[in-house]
N, C-alpha and C. Protein backbone atom coordinates (compact mmCIF):
# COMPACT_ATOMS: atom_id res chain seq x y z
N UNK A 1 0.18 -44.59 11.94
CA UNK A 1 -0.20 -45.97 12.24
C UNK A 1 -1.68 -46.18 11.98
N UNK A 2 -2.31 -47.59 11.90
CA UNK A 2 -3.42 -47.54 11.41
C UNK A 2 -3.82 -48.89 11.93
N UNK A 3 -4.21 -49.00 13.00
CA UNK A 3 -4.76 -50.08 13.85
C UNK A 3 -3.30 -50.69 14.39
N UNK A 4 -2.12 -50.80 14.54
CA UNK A 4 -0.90 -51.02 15.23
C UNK A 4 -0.24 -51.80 14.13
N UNK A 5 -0.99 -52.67 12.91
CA UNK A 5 0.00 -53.19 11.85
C UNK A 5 -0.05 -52.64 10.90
N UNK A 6 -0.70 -51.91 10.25
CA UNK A 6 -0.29 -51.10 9.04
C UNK A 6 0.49 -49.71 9.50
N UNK A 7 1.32 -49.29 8.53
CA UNK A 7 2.06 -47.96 8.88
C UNK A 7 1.94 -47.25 7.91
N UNK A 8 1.64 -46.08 7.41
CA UNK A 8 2.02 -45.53 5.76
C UNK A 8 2.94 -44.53 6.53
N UNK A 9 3.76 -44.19 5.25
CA UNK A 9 4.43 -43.14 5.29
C UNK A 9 4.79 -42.53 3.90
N UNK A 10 3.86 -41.42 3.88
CA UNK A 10 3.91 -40.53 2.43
C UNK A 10 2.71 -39.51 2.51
N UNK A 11 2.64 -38.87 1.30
CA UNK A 11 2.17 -37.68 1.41
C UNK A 11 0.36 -37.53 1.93
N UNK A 12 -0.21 -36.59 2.42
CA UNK A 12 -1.15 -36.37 3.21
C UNK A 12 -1.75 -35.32 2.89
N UNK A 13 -2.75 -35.35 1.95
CA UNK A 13 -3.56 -33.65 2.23
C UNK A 13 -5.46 -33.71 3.11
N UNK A 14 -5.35 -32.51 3.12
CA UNK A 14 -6.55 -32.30 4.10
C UNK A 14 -6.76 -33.18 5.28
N UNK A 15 -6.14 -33.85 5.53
CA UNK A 15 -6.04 -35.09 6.81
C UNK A 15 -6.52 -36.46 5.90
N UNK A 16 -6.06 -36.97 5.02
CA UNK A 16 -6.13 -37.77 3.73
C UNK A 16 -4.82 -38.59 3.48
N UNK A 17 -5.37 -39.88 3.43
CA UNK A 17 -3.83 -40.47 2.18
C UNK A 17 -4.20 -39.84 1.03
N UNK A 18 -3.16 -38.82 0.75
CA UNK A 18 -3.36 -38.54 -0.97
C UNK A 18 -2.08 -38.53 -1.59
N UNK A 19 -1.51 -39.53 -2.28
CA UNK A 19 -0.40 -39.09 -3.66
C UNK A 19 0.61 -40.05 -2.85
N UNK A 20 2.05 -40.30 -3.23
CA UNK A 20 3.05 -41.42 -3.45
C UNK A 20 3.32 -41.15 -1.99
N UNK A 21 3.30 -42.61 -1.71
CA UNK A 21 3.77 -43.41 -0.15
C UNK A 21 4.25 -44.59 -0.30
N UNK A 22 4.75 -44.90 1.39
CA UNK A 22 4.84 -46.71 0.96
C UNK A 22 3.79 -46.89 2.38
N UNK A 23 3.23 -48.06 2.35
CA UNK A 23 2.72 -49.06 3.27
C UNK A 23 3.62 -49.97 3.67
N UNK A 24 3.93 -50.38 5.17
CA UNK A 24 4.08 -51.41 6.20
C UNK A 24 3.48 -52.11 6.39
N UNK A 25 3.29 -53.19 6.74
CA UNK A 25 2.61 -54.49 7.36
C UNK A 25 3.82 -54.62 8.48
N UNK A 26 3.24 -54.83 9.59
CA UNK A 26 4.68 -55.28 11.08
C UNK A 26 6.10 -54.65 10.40
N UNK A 27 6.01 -53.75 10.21
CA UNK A 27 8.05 -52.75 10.02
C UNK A 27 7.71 -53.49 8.54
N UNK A 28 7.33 -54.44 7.98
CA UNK A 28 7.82 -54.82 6.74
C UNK A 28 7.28 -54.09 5.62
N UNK A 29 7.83 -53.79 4.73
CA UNK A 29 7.18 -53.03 3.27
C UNK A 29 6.03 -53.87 2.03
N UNK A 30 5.26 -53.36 2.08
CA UNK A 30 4.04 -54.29 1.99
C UNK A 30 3.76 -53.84 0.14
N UNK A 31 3.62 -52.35 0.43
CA UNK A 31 3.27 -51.59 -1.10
C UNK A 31 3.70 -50.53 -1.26
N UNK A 32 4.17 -50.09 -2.53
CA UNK A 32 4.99 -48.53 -2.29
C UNK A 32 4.33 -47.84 -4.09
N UNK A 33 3.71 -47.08 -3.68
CA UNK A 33 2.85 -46.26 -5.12
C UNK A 33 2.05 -45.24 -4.74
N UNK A 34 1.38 -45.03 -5.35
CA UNK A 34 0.20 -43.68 -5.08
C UNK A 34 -0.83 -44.37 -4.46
N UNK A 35 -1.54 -43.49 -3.34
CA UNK A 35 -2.45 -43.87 -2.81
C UNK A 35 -3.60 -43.02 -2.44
N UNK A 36 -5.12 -43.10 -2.61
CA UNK A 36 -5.77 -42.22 -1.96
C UNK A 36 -6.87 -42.79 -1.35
N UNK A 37 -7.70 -42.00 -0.41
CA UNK A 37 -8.77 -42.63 0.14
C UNK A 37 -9.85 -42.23 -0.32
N UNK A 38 -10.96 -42.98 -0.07
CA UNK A 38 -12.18 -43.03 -0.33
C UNK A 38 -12.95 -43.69 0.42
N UNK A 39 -14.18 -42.74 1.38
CA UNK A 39 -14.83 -43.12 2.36
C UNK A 39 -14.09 -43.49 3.62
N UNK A 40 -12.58 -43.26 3.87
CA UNK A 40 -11.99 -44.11 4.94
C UNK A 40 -11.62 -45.38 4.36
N UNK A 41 -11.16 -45.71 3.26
CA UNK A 41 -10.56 -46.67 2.96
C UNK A 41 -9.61 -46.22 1.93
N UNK A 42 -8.56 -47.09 2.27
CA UNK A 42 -7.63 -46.58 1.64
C UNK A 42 -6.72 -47.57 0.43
N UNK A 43 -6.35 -47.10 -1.03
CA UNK A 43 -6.47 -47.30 -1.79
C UNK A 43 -5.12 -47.38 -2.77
N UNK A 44 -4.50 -48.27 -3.48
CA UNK A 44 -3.30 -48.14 -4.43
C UNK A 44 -3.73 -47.87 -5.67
N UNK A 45 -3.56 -46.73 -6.24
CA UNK A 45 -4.25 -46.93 -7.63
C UNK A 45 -2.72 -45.70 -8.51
N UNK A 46 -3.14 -46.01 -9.84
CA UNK A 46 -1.86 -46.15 -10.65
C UNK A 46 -0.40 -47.00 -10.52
N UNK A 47 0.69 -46.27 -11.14
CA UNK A 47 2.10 -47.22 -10.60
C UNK A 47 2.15 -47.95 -9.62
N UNK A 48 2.59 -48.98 -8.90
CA UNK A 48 3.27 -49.17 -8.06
C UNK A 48 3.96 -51.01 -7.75
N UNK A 49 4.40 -50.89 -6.79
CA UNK A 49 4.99 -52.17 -6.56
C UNK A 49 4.38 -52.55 -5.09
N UNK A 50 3.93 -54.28 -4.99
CA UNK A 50 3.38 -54.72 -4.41
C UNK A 50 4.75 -56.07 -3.44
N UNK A 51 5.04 -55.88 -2.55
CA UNK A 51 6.46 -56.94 -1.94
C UNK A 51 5.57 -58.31 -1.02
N UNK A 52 6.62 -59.13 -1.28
CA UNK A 52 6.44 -60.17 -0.54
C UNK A 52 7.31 -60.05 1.24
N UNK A 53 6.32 -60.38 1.97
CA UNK A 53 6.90 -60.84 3.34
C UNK A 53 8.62 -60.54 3.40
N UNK A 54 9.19 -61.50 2.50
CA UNK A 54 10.47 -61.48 2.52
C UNK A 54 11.64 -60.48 2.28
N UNK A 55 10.40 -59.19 1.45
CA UNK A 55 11.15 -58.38 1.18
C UNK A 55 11.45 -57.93 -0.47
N UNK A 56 10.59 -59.42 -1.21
CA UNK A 56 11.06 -59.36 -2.87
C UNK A 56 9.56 -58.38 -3.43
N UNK A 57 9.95 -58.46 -4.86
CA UNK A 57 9.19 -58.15 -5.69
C UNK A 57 8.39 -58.97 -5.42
N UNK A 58 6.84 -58.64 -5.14
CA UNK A 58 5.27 -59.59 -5.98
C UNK A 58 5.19 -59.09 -7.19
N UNK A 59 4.84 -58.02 -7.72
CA UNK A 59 4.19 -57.59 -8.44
C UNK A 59 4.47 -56.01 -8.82
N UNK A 60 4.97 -55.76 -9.67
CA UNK A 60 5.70 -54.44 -10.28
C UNK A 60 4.19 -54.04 -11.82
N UNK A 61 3.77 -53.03 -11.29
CA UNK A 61 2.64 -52.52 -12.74
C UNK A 61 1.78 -51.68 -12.01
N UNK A 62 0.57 -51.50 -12.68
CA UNK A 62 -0.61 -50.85 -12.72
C UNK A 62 -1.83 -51.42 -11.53
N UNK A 63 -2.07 -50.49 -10.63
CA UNK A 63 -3.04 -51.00 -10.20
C UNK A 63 -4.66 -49.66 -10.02
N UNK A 64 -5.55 -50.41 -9.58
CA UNK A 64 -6.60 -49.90 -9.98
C UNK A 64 -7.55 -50.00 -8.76
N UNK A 65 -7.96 -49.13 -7.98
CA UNK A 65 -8.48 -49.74 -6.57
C UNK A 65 -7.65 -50.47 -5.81
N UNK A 66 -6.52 -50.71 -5.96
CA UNK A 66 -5.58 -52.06 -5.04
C UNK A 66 -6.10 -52.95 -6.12
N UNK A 67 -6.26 -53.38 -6.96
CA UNK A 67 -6.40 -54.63 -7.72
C UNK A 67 -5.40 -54.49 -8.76
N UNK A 68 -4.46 -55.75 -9.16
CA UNK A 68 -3.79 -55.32 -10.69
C UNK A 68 -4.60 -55.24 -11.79
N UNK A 69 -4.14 -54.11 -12.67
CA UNK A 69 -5.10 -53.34 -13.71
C UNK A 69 -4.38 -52.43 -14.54
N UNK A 70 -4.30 -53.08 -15.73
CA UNK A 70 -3.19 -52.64 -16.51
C UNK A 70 -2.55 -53.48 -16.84
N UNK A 71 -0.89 -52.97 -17.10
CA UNK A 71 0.18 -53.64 -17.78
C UNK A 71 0.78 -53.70 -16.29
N UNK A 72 1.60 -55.36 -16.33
CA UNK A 72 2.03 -55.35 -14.88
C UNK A 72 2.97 -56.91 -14.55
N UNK A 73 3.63 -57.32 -13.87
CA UNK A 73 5.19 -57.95 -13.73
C UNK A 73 4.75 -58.62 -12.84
N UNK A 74 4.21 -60.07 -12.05
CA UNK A 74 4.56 -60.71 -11.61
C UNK A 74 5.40 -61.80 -11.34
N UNK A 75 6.05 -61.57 -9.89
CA UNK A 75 7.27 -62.26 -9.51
C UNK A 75 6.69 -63.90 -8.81
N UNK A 76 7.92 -64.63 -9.55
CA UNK A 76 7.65 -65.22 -7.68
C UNK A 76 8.57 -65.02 -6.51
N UNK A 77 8.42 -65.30 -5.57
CA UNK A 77 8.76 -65.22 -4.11
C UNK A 77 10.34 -64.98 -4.24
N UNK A 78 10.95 -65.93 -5.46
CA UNK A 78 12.69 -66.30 -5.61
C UNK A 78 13.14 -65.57 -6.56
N UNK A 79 12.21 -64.31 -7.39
CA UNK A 79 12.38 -63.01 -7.96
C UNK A 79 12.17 -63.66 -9.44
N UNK A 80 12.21 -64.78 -9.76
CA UNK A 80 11.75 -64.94 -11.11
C UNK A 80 10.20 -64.75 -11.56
N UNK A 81 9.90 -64.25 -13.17
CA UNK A 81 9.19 -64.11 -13.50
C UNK A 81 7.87 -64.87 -13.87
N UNK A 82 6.91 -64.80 -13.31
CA UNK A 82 5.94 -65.59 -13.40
C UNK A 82 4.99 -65.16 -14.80
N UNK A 83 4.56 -63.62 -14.98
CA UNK A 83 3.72 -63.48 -15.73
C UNK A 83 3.78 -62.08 -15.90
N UNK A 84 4.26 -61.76 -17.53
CA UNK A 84 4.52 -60.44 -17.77
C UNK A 84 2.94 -59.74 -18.65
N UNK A 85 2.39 -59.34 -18.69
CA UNK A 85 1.31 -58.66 -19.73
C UNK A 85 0.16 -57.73 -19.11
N UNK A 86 -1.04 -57.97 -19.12
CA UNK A 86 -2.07 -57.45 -18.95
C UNK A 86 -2.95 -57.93 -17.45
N UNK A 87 -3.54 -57.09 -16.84
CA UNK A 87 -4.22 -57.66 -16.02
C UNK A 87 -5.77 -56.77 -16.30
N UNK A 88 -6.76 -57.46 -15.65
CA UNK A 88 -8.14 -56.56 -15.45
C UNK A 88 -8.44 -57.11 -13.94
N UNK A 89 -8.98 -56.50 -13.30
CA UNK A 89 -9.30 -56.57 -11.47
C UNK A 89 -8.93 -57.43 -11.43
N UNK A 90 -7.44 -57.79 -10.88
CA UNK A 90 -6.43 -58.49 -10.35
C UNK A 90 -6.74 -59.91 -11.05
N UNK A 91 -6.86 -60.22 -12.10
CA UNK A 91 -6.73 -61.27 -13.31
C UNK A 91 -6.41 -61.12 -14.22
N UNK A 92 -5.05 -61.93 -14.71
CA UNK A 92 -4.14 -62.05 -16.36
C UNK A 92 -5.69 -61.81 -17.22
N UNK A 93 -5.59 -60.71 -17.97
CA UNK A 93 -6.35 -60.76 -18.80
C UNK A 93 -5.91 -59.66 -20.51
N UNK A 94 -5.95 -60.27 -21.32
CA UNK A 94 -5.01 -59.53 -22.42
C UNK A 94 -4.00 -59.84 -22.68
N UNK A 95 -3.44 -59.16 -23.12
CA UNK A 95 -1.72 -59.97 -24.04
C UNK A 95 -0.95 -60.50 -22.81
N UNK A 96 -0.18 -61.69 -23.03
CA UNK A 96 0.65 -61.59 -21.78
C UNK A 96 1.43 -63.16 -22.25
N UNK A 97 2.35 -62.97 -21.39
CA UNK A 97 3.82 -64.10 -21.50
C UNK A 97 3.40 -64.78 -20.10
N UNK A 98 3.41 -66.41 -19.99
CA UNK A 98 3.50 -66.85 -18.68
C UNK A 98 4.80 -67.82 -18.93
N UNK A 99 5.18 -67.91 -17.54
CA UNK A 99 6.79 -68.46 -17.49
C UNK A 99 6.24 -69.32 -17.37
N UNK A 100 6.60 -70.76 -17.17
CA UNK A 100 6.93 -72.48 -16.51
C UNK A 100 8.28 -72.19 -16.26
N UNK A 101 8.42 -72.89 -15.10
CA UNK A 101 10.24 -73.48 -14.75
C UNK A 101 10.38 -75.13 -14.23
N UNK A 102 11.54 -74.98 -14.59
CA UNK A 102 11.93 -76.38 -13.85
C UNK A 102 12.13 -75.96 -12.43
N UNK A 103 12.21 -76.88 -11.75
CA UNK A 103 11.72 -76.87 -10.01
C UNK A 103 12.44 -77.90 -9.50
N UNK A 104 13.42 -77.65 -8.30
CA UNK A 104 14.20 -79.12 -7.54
C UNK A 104 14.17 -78.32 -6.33
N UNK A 105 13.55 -79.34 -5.38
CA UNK A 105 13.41 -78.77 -3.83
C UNK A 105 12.60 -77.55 -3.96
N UNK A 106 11.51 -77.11 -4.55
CA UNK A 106 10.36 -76.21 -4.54
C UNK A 106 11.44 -75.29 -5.01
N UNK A 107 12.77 -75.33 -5.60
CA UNK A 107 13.43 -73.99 -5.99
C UNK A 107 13.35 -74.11 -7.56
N UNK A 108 12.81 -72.62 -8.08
CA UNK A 108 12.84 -73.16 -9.88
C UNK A 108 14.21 -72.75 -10.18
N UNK A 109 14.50 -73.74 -11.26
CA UNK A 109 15.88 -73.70 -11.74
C UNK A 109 16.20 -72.95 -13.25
N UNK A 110 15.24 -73.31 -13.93
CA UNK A 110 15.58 -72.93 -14.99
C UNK A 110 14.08 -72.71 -16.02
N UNK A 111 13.76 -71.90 -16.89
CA UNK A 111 12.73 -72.05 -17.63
C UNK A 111 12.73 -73.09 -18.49
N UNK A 112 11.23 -73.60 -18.71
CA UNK A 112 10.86 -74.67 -19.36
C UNK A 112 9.82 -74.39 -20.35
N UNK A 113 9.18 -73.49 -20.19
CA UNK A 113 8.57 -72.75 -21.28
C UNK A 113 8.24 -71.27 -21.14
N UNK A 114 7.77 -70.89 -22.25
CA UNK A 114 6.95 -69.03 -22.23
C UNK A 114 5.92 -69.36 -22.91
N UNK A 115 4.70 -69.39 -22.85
CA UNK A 115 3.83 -68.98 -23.03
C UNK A 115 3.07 -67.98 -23.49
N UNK A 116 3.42 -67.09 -25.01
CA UNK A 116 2.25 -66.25 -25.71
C UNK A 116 1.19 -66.33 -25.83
N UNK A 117 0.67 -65.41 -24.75
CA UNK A 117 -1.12 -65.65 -25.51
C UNK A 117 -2.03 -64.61 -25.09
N UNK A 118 -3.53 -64.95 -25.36
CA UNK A 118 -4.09 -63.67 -24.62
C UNK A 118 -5.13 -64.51 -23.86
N UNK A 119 -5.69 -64.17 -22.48
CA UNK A 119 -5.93 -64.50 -21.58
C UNK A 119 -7.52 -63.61 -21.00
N UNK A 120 -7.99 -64.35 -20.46
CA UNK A 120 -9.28 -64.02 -20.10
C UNK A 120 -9.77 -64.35 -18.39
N UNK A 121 -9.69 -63.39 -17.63
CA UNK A 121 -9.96 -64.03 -16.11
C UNK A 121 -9.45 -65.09 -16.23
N UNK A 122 -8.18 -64.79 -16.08
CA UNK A 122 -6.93 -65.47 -15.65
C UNK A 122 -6.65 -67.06 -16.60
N UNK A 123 -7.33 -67.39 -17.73
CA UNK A 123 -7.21 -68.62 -18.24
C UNK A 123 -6.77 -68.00 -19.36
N UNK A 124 -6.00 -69.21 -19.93
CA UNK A 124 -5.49 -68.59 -21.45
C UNK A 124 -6.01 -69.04 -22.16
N UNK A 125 -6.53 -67.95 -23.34
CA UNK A 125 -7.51 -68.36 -24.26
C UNK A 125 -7.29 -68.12 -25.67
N UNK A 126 -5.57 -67.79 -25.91
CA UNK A 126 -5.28 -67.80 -27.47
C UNK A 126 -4.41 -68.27 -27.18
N UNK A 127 -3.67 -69.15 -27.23
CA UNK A 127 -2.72 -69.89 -27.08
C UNK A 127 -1.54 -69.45 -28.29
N UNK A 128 -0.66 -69.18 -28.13
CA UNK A 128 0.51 -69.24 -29.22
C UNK A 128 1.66 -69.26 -29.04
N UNK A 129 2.50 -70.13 -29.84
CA UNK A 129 3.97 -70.72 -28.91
C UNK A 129 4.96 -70.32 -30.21
């Protein structure tokens, strides 16, 4: 336990988070990848998957310090795809696909576009359809 709401459970050396665990938030599954510390703080870096409250996918890829970094899958909340490609410290940056959907009652229904392009702190800046 780690102040009464975080929980990890995974591997441990020298009295250390070191190597593949998952993290809790309140019983719920928060992040599940490799983890290590540094200075007493503790850290997601390479593979892993990042969950929503509810239990879904956020975010399936690469991370780097806890930031997305790399190649990496964001969801939304209702498991559809928001944004498949590149990130740099947790911003679309580099090749990447962004979804649009159609939307009735805040639920998306169906895609309405994809978006090719390459992207720069998080704006898209080559546009190609």
């Amino acid at each position: 336990y780690i102040n009464n709401i975080l929980t990890y459970k995974g591997e441990i050396k020298n009295n250390k988070i070191l190597g593949y665990g998952k993290f809790y938030k309140k019983n719920k599954i928060k992040y599940k990848g490799y983890f290590n510390m540094i200075n007493d703080n503790i850290y997601i870096n390479g593979y892993g998957i990042e969950y929503y409250k509810n239990g879904n996918i956020k975010y399936i890829g690469d991370f780097k310090n806890s930031k997305k970094h790399g190649n990496g899958i964001y969801y939304l909340e209702s498991n559809e795809i928001l944004y498949k490609g590149q990130y740099k410290n947790n911003k679309r940056h580099g090749h990447g696909l962004l979804y649009y959907y159609n939307f009735i009652n805040n639920n998306p229904t169906n895609i309405k576009r994809i978006v090719k392009s390459t992207f720069k702190n998080n704006l898209i800046w080559n546009y190609k359809n």
